[in-house]
C-alpha atoms as a PDB file:
ATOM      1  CA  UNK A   1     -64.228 -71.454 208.491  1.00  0.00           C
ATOM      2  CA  UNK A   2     -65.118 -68.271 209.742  1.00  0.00           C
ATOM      3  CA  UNK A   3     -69.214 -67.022 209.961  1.00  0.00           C
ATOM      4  CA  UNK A   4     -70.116 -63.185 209.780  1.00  0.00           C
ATOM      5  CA  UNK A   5     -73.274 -61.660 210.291  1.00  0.00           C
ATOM      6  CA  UNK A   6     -73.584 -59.497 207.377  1.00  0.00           C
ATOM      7  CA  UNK A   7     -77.684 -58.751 208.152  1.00  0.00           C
ATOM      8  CA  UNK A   8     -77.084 -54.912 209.150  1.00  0.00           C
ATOM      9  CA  UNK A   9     -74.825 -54.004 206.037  1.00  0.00           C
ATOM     10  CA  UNK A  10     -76.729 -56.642 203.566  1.00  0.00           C
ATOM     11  CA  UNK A  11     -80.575 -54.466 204.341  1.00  0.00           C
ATOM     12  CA  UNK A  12     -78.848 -51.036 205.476  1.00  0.00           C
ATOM     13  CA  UNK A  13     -78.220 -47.882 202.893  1.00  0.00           C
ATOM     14  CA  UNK A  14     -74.569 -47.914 202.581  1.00  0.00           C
ATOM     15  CA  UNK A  15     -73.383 -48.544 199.006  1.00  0.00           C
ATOM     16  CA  UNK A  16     -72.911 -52.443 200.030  1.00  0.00           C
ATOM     17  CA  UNK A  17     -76.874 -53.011 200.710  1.00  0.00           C
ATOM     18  CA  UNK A  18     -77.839 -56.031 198.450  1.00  0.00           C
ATOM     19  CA  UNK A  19     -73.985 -56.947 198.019  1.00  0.00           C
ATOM     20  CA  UNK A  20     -72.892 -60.289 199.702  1.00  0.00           C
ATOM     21  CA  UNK A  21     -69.541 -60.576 199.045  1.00  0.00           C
ATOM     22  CA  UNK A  22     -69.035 -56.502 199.404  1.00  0.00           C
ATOM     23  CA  UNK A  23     -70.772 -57.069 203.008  1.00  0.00           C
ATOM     24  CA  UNK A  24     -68.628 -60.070 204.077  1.00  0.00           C
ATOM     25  CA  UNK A  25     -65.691 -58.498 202.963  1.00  0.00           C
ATOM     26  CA  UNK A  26     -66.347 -55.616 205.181  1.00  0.00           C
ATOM     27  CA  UNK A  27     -64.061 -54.363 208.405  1.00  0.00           C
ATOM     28  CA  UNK A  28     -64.208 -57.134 211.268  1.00  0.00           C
ATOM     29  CA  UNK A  29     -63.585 -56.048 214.678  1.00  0.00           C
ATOM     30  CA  UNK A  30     -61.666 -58.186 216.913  1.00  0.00           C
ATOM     31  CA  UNK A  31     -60.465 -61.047 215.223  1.00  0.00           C
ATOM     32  CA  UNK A  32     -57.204 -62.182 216.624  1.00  0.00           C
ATOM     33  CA  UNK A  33     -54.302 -63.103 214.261  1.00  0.00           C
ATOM     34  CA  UNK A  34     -54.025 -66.409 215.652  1.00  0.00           C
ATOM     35  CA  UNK A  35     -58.016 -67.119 214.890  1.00  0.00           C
ATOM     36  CA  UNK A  36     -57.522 -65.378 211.040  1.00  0.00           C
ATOM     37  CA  UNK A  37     -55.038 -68.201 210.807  1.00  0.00           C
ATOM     38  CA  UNK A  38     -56.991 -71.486 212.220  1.00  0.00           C
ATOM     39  CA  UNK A  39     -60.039 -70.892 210.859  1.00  0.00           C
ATOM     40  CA  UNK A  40     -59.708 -67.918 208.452  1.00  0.00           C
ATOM     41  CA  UNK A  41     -59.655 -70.086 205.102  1.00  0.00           C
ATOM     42  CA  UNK A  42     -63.245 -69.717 203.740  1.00  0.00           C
ATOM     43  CA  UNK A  43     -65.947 -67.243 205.066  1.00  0.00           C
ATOM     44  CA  UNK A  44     -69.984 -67.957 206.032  1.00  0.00           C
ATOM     45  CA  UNK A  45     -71.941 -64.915 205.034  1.00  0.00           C
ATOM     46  CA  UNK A  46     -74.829 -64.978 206.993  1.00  0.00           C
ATOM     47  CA  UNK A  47     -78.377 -62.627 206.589  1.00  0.00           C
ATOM     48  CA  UNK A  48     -81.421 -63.147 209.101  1.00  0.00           C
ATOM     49  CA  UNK A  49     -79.990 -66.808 210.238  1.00  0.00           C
ATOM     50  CA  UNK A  50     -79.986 -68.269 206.565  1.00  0.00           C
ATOM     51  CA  UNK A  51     -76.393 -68.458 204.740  1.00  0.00           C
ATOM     52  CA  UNK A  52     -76.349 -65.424 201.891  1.00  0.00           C
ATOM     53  CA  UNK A  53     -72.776 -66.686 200.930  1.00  0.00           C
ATOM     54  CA  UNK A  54     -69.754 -68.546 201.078  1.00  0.00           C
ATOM     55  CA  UNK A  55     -66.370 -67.443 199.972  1.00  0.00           C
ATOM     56  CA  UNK A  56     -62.594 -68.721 199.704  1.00  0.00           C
ATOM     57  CA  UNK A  57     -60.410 -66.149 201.660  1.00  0.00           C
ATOM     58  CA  UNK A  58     -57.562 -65.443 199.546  1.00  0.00           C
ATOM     59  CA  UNK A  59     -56.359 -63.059 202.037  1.00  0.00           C
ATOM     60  CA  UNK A  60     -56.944 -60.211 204.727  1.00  0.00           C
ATOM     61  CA  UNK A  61     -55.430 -57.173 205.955  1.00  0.00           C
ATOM     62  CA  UNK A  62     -55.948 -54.820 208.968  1.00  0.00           C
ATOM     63  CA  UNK A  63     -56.421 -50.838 208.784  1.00  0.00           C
ATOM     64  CA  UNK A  64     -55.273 -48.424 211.240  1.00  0.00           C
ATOM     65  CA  UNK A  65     -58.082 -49.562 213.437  1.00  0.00           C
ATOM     66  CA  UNK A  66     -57.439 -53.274 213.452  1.00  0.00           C
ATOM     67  CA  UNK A  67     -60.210 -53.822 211.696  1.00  0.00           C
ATOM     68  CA  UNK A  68     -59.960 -56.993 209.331  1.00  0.00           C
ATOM     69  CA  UNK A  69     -61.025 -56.358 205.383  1.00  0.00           C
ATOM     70  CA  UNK A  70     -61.218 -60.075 203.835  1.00  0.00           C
ATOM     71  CA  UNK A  71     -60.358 -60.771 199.743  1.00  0.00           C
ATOM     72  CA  UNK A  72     -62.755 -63.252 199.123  1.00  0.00           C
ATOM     73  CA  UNK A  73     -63.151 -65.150 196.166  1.00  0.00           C
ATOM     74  CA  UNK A  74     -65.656 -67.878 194.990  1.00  0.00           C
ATOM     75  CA  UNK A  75     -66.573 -71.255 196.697  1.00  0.00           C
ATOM     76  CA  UNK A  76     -68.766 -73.229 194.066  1.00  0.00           C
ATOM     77  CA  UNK A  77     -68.191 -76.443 196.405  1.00  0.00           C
ATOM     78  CA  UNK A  78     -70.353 -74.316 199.154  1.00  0.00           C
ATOM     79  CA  UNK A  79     -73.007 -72.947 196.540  1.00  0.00           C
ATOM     80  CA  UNK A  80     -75.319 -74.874 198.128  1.00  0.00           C
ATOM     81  CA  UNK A  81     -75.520 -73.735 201.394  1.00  0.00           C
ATOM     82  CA  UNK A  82     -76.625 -70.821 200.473  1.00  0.00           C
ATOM     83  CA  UNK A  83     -80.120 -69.865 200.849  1.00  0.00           C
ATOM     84  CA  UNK A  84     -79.925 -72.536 203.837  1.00  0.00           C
ATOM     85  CA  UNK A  85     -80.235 -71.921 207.917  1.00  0.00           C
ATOM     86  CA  UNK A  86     -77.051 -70.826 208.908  1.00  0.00           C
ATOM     87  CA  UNK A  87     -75.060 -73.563 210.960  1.00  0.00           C
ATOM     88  CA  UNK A  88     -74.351 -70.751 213.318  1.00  0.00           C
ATOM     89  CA  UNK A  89     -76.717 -68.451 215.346  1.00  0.00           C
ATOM     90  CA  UNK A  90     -75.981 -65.088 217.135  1.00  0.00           C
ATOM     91  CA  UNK A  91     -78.265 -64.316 219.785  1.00  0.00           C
ATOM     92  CA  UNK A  92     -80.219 -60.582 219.615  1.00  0.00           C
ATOM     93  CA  UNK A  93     -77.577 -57.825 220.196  1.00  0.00           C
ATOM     94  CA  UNK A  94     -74.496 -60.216 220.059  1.00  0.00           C
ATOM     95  CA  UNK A  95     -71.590 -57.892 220.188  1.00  0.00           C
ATOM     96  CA  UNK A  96     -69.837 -59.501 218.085  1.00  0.00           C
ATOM     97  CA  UNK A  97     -70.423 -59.998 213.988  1.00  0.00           C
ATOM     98  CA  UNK A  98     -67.792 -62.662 213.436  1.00  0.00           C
ATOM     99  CA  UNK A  99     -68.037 -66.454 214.785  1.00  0.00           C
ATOM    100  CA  UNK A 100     -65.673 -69.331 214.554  1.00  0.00           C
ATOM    101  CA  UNK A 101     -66.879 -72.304 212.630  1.00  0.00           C
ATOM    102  CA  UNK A 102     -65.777 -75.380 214.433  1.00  0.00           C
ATOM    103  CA  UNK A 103     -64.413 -78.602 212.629  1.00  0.00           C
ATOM    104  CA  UNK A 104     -66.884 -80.535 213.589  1.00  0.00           C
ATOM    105  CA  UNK A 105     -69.783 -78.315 212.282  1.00  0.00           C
ATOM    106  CA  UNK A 106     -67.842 -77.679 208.803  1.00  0.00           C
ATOM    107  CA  UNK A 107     -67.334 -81.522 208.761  1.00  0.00           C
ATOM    108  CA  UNK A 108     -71.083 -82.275 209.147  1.00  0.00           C
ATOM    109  CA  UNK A 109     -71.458 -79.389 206.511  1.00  0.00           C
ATOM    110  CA  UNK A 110     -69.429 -81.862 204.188  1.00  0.00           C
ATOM    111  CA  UNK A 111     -71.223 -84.739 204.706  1.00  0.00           C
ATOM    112  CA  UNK A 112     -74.328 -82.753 203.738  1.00  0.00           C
ATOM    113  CA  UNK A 113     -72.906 -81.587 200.750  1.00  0.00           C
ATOM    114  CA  UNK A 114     -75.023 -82.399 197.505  1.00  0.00           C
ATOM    115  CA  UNK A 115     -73.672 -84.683 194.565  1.00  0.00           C
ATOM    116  CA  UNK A 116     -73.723 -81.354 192.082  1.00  0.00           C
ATOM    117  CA  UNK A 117     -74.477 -81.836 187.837  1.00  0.00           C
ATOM    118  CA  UNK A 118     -73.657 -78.987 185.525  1.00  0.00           C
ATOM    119  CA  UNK A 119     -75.952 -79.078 182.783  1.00  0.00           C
ATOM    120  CA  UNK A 120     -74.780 -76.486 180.764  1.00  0.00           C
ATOM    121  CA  UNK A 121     -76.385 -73.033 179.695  1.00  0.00           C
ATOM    122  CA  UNK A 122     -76.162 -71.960 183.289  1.00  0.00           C
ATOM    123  CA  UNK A 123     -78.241 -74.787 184.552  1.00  0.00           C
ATOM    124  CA  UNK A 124     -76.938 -77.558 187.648  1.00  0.00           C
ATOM    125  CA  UNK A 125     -78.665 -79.657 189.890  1.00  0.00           C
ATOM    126  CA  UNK A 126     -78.036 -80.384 193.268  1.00  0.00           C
ATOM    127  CA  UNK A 127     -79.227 -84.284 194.551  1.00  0.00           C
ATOM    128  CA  UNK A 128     -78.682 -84.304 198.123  1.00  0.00           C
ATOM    129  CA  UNK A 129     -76.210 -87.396 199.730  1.00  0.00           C
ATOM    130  CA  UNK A 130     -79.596 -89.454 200.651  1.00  0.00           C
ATOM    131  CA  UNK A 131     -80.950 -89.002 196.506  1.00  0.00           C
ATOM    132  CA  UNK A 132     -84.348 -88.176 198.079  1.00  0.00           C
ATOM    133  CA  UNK A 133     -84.662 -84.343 197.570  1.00  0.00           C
ATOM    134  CA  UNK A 134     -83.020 -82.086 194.495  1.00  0.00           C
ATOM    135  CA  UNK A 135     -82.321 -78.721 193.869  1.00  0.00           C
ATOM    136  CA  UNK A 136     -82.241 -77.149 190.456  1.00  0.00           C
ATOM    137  CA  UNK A 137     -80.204 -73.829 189.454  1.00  0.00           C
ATOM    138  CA  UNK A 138     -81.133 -72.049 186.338  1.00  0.00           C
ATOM    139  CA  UNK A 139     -79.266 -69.087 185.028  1.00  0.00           C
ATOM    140  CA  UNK A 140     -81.709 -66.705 186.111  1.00  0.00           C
ATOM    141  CA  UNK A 141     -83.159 -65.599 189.312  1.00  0.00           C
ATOM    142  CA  UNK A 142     -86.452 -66.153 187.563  1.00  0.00           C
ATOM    143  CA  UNK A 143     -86.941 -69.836 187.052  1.00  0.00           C
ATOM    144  CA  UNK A 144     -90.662 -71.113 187.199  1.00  0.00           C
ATOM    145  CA  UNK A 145     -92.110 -74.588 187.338  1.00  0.00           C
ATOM    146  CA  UNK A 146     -93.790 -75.274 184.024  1.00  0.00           C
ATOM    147  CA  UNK A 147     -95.801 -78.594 184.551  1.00  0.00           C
ATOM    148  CA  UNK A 148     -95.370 -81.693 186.998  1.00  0.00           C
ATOM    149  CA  UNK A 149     -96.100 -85.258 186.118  1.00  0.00           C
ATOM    150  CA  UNK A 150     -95.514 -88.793 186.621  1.00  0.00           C
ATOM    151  CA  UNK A 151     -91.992 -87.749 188.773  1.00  0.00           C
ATOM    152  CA  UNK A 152     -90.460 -84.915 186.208  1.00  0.00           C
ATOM    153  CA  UNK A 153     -90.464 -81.558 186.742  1.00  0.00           C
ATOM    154  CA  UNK A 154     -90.463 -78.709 183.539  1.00  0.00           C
ATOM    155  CA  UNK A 155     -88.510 -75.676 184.832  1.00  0.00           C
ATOM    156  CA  UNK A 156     -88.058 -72.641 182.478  1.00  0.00           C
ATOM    157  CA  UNK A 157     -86.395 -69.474 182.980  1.00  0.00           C
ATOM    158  CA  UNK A 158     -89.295 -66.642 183.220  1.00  0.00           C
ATOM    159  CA  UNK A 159     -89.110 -63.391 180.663  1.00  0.00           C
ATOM    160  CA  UNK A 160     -90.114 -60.267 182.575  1.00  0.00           C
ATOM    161  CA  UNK A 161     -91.033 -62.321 185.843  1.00  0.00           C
ATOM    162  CA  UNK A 162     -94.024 -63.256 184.527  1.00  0.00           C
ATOM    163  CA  UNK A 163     -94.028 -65.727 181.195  1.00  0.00           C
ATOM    164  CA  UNK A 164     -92.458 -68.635 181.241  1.00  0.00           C
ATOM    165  CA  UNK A 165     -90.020 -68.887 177.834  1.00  0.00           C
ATOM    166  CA  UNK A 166     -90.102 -71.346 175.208  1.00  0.00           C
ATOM    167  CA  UNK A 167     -90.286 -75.245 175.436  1.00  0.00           C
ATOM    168  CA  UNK A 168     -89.740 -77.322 178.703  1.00  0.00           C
ATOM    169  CA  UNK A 169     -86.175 -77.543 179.563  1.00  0.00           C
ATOM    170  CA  UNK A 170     -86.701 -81.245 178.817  1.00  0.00           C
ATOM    171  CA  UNK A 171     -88.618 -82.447 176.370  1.00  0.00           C
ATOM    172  CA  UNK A 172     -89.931 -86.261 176.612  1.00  0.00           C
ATOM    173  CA  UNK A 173     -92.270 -87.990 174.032  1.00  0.00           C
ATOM    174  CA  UNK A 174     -93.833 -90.520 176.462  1.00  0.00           C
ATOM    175  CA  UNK A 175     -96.338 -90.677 178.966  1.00  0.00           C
ATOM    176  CA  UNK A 176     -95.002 -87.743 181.198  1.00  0.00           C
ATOM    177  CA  UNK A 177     -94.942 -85.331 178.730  1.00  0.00           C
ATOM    178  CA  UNK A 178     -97.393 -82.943 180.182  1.00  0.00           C
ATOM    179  CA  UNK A 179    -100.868 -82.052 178.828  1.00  0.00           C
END
């Protein structure tokens, strides 16, 4: 695995700003062939120290200034690193955007990694290896918290980032049904 800071092209005002996977993709600057090759199967996008991203590299090329340009592609197994600290730090005014990602960081990575549900309708949930903490995905970037009781949680997706839509996304008929 290979990490890249992507945190001047992610907030600058090229035609990439806001774009992960157009950032990571980007033109590396000295990245040796033999590194591309070791470590060079998935990528670390990383924003302000937290993880923005992680891709599969399909493939790179060089252009006429050795510059690296990565084809990246999805990683669902690594969807939820992202929004995490990034397992990797550069230090103010690091030269150098691109950082190897030893084995022995990407294998305590794995041993992280969340037992992952897929609900359907664009919904999954994360439990994490220890089952003491979850995370929920909706199918929006608006999802709100609609009630809490008695250990459940109501989660809706919000209309116009304001209302919460409809019914709770599950619907009990006991005690925790909320009031």
């Amino acid at each position: 695995m290979l990490a890249v800071n992507i945190t001047v092209s992610f907030t600058g005002d090229d035609e990439r700003a806001g774009d992960v996977r157009a950032c990571a993709a980007g033109r590396w600057a000295n990245i040796a062939d033999s590194t591309l090759e070791a470590f060079g199967d998935e990528l670390l996008a990383v924003a302000n120290g937290y993880v923005a991203g992680v891709f599969t590299v399909r493939g790179w090329s060089r252009d006429g200034d050795r510059k690296v340009a990565f084809d990246l592609g999805p990683a669902p197994d690594w969807d939820w690193l992202t929004g995490q600290a990034s397992p990797v730090q550069w230090s103010r005014g690091q030269a150098n955007a691109v950082r190897k990602v030893g084995g022995v960081i990407v294998s305590a990575l794995r041993a992280r990694r969340p037992h992952r549900v897929d609900s359907g309708h664009g919904w999954s949930l994360d439990v994490s290896p220890d089952g003491r903490t979850a995370t929920v995905r909706g199918p929006s970037s608006a999802v709100v918290v609609t009630a809490v009781h008695a250990g459940v949680a109501w989660l809706a997706v919000a209309d116009n980032l304001g209302s919460a839509s409809a019914a709770p996304a599950t619907a009990r008929t006991d005690s925790a049904t909320p009031h």
